[in-house]
N, C-alpha and C. Protein backbone atom coordinates (compact mmCIF):
# COMPACT_ATOMS: atom_id res chain seq x y z
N UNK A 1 -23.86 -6.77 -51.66
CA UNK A 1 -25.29 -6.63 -51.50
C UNK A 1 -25.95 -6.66 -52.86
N UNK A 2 -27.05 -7.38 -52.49
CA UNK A 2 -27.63 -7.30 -54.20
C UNK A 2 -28.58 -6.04 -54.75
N UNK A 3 -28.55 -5.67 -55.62
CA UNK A 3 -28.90 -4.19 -56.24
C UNK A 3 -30.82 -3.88 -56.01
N UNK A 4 -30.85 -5.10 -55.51
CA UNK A 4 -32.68 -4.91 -55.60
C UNK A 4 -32.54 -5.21 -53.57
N UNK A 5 -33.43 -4.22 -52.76
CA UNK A 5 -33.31 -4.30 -51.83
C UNK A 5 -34.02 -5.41 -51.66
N UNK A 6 -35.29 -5.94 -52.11
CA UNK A 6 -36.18 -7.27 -51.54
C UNK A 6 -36.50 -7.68 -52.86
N UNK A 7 -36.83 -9.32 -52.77
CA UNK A 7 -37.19 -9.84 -54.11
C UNK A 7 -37.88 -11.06 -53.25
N UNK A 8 -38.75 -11.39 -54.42
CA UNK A 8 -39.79 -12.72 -54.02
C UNK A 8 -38.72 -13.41 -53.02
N UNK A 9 -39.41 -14.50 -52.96
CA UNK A 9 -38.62 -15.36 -52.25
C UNK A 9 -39.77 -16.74 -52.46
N UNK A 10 -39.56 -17.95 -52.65
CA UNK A 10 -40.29 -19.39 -52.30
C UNK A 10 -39.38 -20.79 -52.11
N UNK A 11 -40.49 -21.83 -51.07
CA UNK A 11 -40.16 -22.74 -50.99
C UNK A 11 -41.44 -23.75 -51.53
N UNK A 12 -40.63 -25.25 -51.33
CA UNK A 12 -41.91 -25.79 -52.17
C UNK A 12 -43.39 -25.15 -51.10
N UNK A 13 -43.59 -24.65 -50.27
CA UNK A 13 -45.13 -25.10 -50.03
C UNK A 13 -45.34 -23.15 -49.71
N UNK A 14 -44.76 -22.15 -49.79
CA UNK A 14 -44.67 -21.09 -49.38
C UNK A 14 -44.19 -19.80 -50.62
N UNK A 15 -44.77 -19.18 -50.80
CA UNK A 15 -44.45 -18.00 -51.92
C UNK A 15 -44.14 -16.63 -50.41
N UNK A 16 -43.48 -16.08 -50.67
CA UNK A 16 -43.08 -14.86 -49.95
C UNK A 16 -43.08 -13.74 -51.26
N UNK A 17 -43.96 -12.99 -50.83
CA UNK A 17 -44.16 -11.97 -51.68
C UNK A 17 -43.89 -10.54 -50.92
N UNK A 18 -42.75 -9.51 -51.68
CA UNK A 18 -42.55 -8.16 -50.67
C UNK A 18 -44.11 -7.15 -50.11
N UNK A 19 -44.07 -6.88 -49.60
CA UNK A 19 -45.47 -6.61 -49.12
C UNK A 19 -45.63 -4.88 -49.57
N UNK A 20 -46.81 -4.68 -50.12
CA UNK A 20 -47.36 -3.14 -50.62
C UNK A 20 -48.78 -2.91 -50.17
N UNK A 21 -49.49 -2.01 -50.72
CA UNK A 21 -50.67 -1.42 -50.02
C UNK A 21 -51.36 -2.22 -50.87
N UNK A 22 -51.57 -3.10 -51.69
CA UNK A 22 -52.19 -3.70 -52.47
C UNK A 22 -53.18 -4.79 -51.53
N UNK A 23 -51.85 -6.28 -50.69
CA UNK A 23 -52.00 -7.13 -49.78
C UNK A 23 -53.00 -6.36 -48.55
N UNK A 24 -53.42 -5.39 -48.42
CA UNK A 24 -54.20 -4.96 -46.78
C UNK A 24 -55.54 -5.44 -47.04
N UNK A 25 -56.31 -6.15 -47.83
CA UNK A 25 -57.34 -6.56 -48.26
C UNK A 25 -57.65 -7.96 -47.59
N UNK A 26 -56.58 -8.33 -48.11
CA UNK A 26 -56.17 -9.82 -47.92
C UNK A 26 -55.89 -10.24 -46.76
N UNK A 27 -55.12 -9.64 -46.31
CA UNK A 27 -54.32 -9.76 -44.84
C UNK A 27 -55.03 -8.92 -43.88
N UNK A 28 -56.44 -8.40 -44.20
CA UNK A 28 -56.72 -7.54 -42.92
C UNK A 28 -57.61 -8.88 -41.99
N UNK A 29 -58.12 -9.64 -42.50
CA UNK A 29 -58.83 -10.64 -41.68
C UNK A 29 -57.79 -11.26 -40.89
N UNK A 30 -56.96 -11.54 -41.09
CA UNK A 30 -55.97 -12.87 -40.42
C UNK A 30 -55.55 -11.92 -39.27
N UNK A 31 -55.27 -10.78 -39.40
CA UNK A 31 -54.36 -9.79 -39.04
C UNK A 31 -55.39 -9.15 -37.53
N UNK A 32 -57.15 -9.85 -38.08
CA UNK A 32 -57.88 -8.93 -36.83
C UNK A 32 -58.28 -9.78 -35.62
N UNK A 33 -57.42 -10.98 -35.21
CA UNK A 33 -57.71 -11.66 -34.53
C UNK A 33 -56.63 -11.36 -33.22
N UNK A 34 -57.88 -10.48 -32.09
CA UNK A 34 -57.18 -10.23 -31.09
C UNK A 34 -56.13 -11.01 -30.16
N UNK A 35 -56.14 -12.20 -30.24
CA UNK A 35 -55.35 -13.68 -29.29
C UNK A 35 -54.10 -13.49 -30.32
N UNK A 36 -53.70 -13.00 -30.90
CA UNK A 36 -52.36 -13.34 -31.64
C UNK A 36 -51.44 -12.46 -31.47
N UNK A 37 -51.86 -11.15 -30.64
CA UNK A 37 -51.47 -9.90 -30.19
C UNK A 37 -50.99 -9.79 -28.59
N UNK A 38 -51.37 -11.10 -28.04
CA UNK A 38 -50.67 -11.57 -26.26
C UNK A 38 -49.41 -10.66 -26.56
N UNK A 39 -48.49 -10.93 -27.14
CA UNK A 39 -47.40 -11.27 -27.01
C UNK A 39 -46.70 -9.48 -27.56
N UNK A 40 -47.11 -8.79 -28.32
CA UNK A 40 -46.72 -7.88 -29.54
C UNK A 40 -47.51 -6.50 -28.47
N UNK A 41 -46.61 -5.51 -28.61
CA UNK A 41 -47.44 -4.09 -28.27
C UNK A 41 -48.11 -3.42 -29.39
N UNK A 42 -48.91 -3.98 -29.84
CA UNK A 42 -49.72 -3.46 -31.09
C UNK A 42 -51.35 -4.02 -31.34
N UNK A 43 -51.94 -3.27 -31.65
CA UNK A 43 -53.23 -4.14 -31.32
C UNK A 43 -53.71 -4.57 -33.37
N UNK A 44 -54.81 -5.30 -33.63
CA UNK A 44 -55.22 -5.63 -34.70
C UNK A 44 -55.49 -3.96 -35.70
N UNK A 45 -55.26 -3.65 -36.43
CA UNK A 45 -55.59 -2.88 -37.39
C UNK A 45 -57.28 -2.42 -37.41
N UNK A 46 -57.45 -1.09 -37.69
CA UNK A 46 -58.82 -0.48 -37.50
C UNK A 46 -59.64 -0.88 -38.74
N UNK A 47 -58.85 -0.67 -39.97
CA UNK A 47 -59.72 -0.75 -40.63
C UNK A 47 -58.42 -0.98 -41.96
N UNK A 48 -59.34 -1.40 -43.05
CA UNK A 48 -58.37 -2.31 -43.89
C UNK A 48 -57.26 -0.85 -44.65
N UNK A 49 -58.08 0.32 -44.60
CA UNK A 49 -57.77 1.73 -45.45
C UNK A 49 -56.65 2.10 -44.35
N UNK A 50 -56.75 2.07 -42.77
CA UNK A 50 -55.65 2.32 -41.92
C UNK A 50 -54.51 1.12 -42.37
N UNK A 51 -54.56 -0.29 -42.36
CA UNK A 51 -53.26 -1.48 -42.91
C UNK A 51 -53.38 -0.86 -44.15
N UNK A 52 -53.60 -0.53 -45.19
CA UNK A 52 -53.09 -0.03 -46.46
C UNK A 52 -52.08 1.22 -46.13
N UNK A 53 -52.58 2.32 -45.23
CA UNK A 53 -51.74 3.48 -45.41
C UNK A 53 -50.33 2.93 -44.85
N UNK A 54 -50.51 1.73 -43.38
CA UNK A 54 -49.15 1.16 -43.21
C UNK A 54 -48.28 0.69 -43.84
N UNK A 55 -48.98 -0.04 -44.75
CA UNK A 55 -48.18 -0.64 -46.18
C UNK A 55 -47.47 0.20 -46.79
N UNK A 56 -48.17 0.88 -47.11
CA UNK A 56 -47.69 1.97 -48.26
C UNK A 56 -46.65 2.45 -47.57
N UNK A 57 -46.50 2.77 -46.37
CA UNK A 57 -45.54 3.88 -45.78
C UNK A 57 -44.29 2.94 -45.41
N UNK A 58 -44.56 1.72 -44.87
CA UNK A 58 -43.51 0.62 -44.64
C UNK A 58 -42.89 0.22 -46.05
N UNK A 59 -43.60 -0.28 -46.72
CA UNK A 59 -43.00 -0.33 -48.48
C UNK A 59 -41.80 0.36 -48.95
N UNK A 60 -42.13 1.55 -48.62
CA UNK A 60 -41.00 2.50 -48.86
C UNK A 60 -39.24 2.13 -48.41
N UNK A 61 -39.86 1.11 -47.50
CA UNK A 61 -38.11 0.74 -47.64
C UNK A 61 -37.08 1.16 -46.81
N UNK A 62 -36.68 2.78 -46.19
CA UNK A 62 -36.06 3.37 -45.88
C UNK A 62 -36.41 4.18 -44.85
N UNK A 63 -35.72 4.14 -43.33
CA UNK A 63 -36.41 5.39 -42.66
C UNK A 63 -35.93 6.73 -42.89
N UNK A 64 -36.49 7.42 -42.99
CA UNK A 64 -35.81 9.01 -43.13
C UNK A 64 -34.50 9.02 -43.07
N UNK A 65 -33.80 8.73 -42.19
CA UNK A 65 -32.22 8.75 -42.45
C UNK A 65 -31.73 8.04 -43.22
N UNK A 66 -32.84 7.06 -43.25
CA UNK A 66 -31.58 5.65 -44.55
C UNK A 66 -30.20 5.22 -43.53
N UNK A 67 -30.44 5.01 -42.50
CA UNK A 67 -29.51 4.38 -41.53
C UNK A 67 -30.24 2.66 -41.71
N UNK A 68 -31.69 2.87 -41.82
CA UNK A 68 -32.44 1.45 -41.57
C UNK A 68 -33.10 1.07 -43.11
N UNK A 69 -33.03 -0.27 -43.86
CA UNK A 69 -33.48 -0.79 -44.53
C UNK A 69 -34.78 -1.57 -43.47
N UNK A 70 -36.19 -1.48 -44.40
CA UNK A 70 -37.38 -2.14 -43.64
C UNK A 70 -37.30 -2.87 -44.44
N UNK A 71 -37.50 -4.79 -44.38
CA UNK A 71 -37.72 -5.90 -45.51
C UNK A 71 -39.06 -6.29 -44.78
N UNK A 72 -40.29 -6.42 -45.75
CA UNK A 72 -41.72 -7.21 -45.44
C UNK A 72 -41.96 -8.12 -46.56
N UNK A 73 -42.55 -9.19 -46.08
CA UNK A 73 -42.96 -9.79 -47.12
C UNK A 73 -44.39 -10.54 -46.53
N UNK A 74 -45.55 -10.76 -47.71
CA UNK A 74 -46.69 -11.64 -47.18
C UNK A 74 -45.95 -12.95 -47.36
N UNK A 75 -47.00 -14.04 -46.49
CA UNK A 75 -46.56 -15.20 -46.66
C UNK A 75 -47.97 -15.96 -47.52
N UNK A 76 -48.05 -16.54 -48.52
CA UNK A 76 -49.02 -17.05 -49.27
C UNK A 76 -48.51 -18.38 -49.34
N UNK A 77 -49.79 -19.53 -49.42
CA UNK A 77 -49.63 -20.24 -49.48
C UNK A 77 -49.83 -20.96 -51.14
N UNK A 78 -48.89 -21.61 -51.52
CA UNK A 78 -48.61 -21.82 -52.74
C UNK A 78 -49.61 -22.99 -53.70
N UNK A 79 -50.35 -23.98 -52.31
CA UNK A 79 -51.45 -24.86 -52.62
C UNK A 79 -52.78 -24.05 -52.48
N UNK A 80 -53.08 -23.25 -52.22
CA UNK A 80 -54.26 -22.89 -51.96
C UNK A 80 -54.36 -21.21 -52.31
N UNK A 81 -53.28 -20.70 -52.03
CA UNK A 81 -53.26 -19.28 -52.45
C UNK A 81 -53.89 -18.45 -50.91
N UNK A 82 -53.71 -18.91 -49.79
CA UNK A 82 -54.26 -18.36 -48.64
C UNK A 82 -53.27 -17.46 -48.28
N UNK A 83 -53.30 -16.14 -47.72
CA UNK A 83 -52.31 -15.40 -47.49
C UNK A 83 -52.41 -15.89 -45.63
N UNK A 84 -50.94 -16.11 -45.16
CA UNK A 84 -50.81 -16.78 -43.68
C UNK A 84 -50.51 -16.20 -43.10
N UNK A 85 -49.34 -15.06 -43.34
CA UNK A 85 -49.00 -14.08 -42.45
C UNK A 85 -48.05 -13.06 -42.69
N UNK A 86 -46.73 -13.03 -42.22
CA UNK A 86 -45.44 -12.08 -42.79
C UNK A 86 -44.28 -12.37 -42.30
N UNK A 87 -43.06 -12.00 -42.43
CA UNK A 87 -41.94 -12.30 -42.00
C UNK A 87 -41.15 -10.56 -42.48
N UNK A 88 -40.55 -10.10 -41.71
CA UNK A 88 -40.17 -9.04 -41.40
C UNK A 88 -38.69 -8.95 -41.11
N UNK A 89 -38.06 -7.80 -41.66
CA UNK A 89 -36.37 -7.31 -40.94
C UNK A 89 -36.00 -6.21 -41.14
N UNK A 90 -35.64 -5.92 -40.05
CA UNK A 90 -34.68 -4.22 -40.17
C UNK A 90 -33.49 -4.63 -39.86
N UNK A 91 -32.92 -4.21 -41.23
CA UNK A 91 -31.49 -4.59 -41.62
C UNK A 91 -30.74 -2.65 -40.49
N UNK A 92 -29.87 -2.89 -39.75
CA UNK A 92 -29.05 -1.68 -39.34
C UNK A 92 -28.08 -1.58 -40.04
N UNK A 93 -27.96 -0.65 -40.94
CA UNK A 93 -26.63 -0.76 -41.82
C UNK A 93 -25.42 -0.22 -41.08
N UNK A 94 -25.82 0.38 -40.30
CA UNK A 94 -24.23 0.82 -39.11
C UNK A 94 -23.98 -0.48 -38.36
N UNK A 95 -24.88 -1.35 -38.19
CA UNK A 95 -23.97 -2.05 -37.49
C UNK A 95 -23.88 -3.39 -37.90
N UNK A 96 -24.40 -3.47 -39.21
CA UNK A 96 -24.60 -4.82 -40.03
C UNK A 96 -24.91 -5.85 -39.56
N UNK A 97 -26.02 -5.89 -38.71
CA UNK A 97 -26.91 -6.82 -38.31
C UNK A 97 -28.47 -6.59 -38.82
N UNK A 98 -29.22 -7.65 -38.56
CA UNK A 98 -31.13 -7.29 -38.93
C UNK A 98 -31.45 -7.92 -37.59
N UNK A 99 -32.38 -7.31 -37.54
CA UNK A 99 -34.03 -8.04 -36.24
C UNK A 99 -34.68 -8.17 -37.08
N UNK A 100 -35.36 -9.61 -37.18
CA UNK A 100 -36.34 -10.51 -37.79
C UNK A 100 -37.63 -10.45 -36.40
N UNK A 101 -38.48 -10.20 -37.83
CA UNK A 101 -39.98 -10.80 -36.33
C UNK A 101 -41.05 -11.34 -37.67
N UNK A 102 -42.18 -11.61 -37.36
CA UNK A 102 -43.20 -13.02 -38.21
C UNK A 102 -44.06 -12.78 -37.29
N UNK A 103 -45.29 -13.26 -38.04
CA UNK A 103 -46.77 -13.02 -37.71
C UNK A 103 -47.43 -13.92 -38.06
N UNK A 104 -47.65 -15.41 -37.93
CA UNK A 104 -48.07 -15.90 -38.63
C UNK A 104 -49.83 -15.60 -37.99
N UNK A 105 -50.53 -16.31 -38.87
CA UNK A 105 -52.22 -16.22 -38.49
C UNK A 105 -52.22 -17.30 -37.99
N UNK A 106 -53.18 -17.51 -36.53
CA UNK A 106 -53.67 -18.21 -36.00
C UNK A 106 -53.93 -19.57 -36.42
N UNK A 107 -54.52 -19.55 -37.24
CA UNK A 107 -55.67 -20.45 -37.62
C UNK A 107 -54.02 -21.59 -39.02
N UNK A 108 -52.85 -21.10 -38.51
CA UNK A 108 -51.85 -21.58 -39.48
C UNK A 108 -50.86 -21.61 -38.53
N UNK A 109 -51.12 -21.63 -37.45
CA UNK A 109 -49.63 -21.82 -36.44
C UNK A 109 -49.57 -23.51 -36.23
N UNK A 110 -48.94 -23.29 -35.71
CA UNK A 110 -48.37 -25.03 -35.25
C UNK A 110 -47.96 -25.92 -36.50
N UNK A 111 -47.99 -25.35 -37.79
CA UNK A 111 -48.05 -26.18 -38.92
C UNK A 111 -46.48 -26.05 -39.57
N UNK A 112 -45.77 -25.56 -38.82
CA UNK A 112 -44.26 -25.12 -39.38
C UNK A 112 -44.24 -24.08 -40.39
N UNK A 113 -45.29 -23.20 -40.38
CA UNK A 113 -45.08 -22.41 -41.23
C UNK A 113 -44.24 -21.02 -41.47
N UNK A 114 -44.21 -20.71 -40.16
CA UNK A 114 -42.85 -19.76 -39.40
C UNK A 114 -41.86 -20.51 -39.58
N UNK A 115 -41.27 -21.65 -39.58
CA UNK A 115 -40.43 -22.03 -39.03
C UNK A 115 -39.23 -22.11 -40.73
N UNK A 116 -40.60 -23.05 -41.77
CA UNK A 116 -39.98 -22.62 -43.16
C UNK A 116 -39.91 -21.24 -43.72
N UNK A 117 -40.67 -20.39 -43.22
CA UNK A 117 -40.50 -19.15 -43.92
C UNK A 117 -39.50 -18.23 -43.24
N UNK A 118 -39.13 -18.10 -41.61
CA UNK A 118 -37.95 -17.64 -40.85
C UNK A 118 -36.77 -18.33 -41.67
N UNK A 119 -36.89 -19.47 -41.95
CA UNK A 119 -35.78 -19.91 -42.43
C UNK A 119 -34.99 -19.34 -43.83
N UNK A 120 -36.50 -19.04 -44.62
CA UNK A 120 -35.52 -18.54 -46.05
C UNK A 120 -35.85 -17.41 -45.58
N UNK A 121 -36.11 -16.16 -44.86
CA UNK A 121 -35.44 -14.43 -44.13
C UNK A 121 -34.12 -14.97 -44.09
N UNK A 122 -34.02 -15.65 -43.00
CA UNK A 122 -33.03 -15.69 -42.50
C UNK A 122 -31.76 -15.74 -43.75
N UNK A 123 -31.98 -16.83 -44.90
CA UNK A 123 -30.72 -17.41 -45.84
C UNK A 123 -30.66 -15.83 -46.38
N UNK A 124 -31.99 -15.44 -47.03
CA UNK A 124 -32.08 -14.29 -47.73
C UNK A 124 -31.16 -13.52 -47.28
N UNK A 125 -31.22 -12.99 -45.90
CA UNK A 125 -30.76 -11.80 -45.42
C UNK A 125 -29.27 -12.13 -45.73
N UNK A 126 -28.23 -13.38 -45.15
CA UNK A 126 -27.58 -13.81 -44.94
C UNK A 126 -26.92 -13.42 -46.61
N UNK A 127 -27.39 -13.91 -47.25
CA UNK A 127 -27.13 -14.33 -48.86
C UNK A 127 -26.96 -13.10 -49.94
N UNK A 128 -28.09 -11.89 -49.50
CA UNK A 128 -28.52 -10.64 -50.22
C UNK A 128 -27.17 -9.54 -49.43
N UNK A 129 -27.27 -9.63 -47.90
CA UNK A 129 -26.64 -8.44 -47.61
C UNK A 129 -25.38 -8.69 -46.87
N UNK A 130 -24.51 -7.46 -46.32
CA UNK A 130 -23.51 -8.08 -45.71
C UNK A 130 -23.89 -7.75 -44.16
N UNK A 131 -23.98 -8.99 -43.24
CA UNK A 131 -24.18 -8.89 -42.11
C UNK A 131 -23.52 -9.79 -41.52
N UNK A 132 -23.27 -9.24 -40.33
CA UNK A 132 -22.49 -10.59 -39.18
C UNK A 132 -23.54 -11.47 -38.32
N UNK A 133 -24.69 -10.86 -38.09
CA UNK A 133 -25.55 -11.38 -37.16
C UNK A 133 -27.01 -11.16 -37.65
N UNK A 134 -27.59 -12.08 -37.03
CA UNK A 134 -29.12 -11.91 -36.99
C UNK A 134 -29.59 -11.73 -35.98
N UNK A 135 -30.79 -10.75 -35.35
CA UNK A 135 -31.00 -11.22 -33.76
C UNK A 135 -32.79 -10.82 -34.18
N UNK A 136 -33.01 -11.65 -32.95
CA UNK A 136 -34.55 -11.43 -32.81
C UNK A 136 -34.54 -11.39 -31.09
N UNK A 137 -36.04 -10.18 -30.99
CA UNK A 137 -36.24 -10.23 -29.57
C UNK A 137 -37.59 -10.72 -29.39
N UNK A 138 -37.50 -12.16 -28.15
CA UNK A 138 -38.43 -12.28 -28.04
C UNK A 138 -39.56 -12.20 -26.87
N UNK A 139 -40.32 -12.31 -26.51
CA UNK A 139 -40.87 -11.59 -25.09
C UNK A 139 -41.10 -13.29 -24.40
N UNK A 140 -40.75 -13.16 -22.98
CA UNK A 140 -40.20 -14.19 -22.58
C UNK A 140 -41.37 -14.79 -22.29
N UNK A 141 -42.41 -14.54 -22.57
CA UNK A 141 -43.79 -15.06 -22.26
C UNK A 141 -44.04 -16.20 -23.63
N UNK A 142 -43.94 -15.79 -24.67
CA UNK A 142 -44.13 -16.45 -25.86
C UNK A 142 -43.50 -17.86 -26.22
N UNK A 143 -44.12 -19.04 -25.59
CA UNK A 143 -43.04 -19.90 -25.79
C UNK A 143 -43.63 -20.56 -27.57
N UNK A 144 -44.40 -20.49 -28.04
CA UNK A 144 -44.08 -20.76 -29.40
C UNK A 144 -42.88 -20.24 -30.16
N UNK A 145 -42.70 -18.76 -29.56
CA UNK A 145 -41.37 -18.12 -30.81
C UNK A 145 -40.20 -18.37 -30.21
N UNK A 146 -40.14 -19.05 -29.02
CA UNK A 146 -38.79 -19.16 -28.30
C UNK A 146 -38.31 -20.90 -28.83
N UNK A 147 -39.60 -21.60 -28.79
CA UNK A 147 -39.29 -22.72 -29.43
C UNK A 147 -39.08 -22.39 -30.94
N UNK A 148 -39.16 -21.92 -31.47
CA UNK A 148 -39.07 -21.53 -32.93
C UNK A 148 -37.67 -21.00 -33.61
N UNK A 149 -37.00 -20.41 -32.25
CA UNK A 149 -35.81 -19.98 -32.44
C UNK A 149 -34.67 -20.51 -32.16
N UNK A 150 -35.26 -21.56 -31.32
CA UNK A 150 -34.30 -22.55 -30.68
C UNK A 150 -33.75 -23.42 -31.45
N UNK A 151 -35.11 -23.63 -32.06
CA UNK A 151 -35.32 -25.40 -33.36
C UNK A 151 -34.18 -24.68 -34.43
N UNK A 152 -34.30 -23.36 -34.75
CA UNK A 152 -33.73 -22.73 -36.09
C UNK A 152 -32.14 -22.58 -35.78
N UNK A 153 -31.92 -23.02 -34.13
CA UNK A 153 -30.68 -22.69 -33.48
C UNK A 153 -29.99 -21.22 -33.19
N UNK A 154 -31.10 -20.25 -33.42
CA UNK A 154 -30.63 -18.49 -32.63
C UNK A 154 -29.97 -19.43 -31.06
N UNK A 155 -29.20 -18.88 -30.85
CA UNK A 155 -28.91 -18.71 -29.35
C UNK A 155 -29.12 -17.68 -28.60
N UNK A 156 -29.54 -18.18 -27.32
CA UNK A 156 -29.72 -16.68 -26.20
C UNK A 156 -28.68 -16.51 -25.41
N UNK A 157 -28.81 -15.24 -26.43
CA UNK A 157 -27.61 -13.88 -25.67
C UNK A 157 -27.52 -13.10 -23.93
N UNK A 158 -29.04 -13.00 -24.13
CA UNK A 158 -29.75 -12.21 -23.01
C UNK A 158 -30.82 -12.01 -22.56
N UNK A 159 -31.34 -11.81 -21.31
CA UNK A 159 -32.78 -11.32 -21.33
C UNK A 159 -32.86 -9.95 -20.94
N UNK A 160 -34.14 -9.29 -21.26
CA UNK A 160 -34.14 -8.02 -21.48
C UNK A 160 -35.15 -7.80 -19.80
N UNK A 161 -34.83 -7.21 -18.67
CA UNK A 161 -36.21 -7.13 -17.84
C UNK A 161 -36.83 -6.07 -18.07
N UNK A 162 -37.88 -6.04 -17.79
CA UNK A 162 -38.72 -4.41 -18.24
C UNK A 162 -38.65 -4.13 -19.54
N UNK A 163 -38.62 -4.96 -20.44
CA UNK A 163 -38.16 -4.17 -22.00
C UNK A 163 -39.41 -3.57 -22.39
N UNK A 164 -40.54 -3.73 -22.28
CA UNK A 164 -41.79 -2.79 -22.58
C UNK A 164 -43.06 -3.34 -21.97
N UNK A 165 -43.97 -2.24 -21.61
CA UNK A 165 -44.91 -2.38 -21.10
C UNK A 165 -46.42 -1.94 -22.06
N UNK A 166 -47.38 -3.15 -22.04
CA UNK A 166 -48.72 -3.28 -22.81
C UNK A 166 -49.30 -3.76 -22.52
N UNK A 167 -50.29 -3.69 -22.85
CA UNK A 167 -51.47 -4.05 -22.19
C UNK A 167 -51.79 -4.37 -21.02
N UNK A 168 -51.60 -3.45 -19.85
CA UNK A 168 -51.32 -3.25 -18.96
C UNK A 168 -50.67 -4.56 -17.90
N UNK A 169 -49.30 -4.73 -18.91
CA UNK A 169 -48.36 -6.30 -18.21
C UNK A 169 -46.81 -5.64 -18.96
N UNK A 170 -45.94 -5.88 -17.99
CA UNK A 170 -44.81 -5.29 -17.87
C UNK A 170 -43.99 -6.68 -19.01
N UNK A 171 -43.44 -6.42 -19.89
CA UNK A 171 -43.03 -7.93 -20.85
C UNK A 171 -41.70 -7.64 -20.67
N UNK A 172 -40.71 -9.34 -20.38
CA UNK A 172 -39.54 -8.83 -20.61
C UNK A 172 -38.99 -9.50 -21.56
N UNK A 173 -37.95 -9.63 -22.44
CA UNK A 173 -37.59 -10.18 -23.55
C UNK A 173 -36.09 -10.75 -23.75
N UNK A 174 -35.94 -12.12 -24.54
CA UNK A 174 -34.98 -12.86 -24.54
C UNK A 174 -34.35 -12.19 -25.90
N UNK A 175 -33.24 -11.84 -26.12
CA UNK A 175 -32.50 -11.82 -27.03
C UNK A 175 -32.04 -12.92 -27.32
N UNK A 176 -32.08 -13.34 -28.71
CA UNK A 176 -31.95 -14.46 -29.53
C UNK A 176 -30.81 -14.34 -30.85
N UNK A 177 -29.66 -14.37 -31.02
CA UNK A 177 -28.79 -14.47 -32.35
C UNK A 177 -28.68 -15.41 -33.04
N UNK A 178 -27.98 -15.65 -34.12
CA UNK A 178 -27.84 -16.34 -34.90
C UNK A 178 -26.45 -15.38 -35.84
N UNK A 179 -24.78 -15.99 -35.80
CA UNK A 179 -24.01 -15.84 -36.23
C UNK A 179 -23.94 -15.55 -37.78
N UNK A 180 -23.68 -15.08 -38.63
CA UNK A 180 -23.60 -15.87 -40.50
C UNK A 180 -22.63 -16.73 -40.40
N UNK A 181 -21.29 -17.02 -39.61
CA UNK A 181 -20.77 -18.40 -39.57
C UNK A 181 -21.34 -19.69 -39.42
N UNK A 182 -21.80 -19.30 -37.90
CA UNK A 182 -23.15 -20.07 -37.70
C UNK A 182 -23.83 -20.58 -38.70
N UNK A 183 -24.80 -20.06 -39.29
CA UNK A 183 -25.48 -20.38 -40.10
C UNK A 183 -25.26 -20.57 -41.50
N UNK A 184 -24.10 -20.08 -41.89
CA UNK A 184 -23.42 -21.32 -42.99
C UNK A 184 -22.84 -22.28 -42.52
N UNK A 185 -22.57 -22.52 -41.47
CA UNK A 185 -22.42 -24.07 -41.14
C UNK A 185 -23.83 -25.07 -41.33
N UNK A 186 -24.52 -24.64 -41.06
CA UNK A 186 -26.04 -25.48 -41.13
C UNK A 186 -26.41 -25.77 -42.28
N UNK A 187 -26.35 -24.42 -43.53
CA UNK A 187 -26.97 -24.73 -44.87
C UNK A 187 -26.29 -25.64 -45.55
């Protein structure tokens, strides 16, 4: 494992920057657009001082036990400097796997921009820590992230029925992996 828990990360068209209370400025607009929240039990952020205190407290890295590493990063765009969204993982160190999830903003979907930035989480995680698996859960309603996971080649493990209930709609969710054999075969 490498000695720094998160570090930048870029590709040519994408800067990944670890995320702090600094970014809630930036990211509170993209972040308040109710239609991007279908899918997520969480609603848009109240106010930019409430996404800062999240930052700050997610930043930290570690949950109380230190069983869980939290990895965030913004996603900025490297031509324009637009901040697009995030890419996310909780590494389980007991069982040496992460869940990956991404947010991109609306107004930047369909453009592959999840799709390059899931991709370097994914090497990152693969590359930085020791894990056997990657998994993401996705809610079986969402077919953008199911196509997204497919293209990246996660395979489905399972579906979840009843896995949580919001906004008053019962969601159920596909479990999605991705091997590290696996996926050093691809790179």
């Amino acid at each position: 494992m490498n000695t720094q828990l998160i570090e930048p990360m870029m590709s040519d068209l994408y800067f990944l920057e670890p995320l702090n209370k600094l970014h809630a400025p930036k990211m509170y607009a993209g972040l308040c657009v109710d239609d991007d929240y279908k899918f997520i039990p969480s609603n848009p952020p109240a106010s930019v001082e409430e996404l800062a205190a999240r930052y700050e407290r997610i930043s930290q890295r570690h949950t109380s036990g230190q069983n869980e590493i939290w990895l965030n990063w913004v996603i900025i765009s490297r031509q324009s400097a637009d901040y697009m969204g995030y890419v996310q993982a909780t590494i389980m160190l007991d069982k040496e796997c992460a869940y990956i999830a991404y947010h991109v903003f609306g107004k930047y979907q369909k453009q592959k921009v999840a799709k390059q930035c899931v991709r370097l989480l994914i090497n990152y995680l693969f590359n930085n820590y020791k894990l056997s698996h990657v998994d993401a859960l996705i809610d079986t309603r969402n077919l953008a992230s199911i196509g997204l996971a497919e293209s990246l080649e996660l395979k489905k493990i399972n579906e979840i029925k009843d896995a949580d209930y919001f906004k008053e709609s019962t969601s159920n969710e596909f479990h999605y992996r991705v091997l590290v054999s696996d996926w050093a075969m691809k790179v």
